[in-house]
C-alpha atoms as a PDB file:
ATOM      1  CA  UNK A   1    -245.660  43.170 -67.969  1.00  0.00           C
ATOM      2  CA  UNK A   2    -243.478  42.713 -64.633  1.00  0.00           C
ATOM      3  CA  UNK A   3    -243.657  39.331 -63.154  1.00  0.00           C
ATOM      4  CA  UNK A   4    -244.562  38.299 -59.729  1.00  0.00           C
ATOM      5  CA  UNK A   5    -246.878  41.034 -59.445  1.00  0.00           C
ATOM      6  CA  UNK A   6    -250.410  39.585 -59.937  1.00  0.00           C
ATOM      7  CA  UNK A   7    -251.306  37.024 -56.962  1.00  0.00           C
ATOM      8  CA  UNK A   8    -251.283  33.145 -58.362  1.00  0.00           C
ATOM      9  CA  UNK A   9    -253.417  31.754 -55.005  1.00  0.00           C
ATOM     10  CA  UNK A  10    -256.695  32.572 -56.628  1.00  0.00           C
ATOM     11  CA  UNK A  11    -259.169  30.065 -55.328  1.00  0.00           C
ATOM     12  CA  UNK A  12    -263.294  30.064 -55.051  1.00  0.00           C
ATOM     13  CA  UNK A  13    -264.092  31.203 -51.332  1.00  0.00           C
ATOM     14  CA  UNK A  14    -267.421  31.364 -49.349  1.00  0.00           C
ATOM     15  CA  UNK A  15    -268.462  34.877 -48.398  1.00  0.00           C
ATOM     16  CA  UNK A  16    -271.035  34.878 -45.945  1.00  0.00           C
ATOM     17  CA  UNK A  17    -272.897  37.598 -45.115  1.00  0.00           C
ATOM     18  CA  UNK A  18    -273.478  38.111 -41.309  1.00  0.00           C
ATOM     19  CA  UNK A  19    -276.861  40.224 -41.346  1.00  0.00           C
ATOM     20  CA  UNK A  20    -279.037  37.467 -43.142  1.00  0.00           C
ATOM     21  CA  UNK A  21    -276.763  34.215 -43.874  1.00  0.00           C
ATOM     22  CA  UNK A  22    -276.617  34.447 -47.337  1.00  0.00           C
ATOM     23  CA  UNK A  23    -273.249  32.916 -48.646  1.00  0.00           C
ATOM     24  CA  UNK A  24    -272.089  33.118 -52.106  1.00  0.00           C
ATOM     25  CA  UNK A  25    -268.820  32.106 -53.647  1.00  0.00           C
ATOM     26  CA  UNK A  26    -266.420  33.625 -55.984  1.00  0.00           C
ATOM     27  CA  UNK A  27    -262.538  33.671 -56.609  1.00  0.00           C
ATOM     28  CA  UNK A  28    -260.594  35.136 -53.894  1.00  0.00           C
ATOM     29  CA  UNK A  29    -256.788  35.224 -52.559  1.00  0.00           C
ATOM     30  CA  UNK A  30    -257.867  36.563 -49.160  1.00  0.00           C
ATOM     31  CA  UNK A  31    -256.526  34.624 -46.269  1.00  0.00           C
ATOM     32  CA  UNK A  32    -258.557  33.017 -43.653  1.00  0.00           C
ATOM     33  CA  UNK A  33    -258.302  29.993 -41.116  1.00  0.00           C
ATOM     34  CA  UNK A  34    -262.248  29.196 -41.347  1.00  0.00           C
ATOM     35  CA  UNK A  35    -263.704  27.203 -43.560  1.00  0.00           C
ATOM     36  CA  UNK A  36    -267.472  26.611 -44.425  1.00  0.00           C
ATOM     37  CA  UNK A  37    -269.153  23.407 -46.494  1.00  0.00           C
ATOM     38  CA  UNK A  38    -271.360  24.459 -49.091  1.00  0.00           C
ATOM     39  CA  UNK A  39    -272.991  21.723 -51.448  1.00  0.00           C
ATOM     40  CA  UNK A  40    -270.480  18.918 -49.829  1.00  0.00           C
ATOM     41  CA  UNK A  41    -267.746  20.542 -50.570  1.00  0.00           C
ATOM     42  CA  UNK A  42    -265.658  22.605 -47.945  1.00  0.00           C
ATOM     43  CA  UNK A  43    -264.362  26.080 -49.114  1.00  0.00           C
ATOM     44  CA  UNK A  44    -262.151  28.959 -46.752  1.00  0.00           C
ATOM     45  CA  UNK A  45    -264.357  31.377 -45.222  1.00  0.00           C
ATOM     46  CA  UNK A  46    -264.706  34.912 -45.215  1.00  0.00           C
ATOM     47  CA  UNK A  47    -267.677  36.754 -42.955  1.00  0.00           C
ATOM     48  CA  UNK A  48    -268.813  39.871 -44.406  1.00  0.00           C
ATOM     49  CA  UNK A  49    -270.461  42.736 -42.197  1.00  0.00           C
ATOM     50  CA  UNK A  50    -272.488  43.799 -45.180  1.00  0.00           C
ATOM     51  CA  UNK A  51    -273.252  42.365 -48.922  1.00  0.00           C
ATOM     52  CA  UNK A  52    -274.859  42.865 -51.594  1.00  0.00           C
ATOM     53  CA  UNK A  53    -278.117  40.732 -50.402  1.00  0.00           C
ATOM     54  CA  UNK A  54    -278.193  42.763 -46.948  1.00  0.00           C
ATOM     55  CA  UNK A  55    -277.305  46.585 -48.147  1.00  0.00           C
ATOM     56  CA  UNK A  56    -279.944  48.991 -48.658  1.00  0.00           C
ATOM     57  CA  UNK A  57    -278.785  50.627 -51.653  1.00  0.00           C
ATOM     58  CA  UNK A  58    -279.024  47.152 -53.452  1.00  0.00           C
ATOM     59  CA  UNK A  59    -282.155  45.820 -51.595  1.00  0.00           C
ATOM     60  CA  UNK A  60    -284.665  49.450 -51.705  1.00  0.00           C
ATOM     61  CA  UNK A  61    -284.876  48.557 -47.608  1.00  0.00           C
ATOM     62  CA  UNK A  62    -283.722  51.397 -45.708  1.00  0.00           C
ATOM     63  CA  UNK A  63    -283.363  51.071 -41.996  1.00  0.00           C
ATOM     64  CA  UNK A  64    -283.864  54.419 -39.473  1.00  0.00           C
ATOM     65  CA  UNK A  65    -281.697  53.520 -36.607  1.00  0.00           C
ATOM     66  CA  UNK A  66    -281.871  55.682 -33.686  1.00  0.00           C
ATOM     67  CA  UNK A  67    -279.294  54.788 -31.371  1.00  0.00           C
ATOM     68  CA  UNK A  68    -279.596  56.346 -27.952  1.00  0.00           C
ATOM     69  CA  UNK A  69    -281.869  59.383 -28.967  1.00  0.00           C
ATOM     70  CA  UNK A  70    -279.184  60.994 -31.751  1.00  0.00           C
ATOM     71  CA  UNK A  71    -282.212  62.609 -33.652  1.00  0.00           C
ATOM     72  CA  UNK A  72    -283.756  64.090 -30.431  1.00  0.00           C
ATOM     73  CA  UNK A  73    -280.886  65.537 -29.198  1.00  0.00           C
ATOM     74  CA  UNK A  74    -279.952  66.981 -32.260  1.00  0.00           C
ATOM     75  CA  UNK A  75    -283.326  68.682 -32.659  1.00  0.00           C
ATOM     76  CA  UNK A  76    -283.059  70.020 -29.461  1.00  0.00           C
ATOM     77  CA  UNK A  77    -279.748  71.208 -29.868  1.00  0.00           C
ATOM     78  CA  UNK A  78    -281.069  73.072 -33.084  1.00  0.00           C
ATOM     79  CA  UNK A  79    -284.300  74.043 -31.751  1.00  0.00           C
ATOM     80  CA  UNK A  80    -283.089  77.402 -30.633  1.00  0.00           C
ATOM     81  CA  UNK A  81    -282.179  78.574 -33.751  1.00  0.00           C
ATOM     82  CA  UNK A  82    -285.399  77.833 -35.391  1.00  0.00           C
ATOM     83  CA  UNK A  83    -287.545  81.074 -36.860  1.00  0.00           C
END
């Protein structure tokens, strides 16, 4: 196997999802300048748009979000063509 290929920086870092402030920690070599205290101890932080706490696929939650009428105007759009 070729050396200096695999990272050696592996460290536990707090993920914290954005959506609902759930944080959970794992081992990570991402980079980051925050850092977050979790139990006392202080760990480098990484904020996450989505996880596995917030997404619907994992939670059976699905959101309908209509942002600025999309669904109307794409039923009017298509109304024409209806039979």
């Amino acid at each position: 196997m070729k050396k200096g290929v695999h990272p050696e920086n592996y460290r536990l870092v707090a993920f914290k999802d954005m959506s609902n402030d759930d944080v959970f920690l794992t081992k990570s070599t991402a980079e980051t300048n925050e850092t977050l205290e979790v139990e006392g101890v202080e760990y480098p932080l990484i904020k996450l748009e989505i996880s596995r706490t917030s997404h619907p696929y994992y939670t059976g939650k699905s959101k309908l979000v209509d942002t600025a009428g999309r669904i109307d105007k794409f039923k009017t759009k298509y109304s024409k063509f209806k039979k």
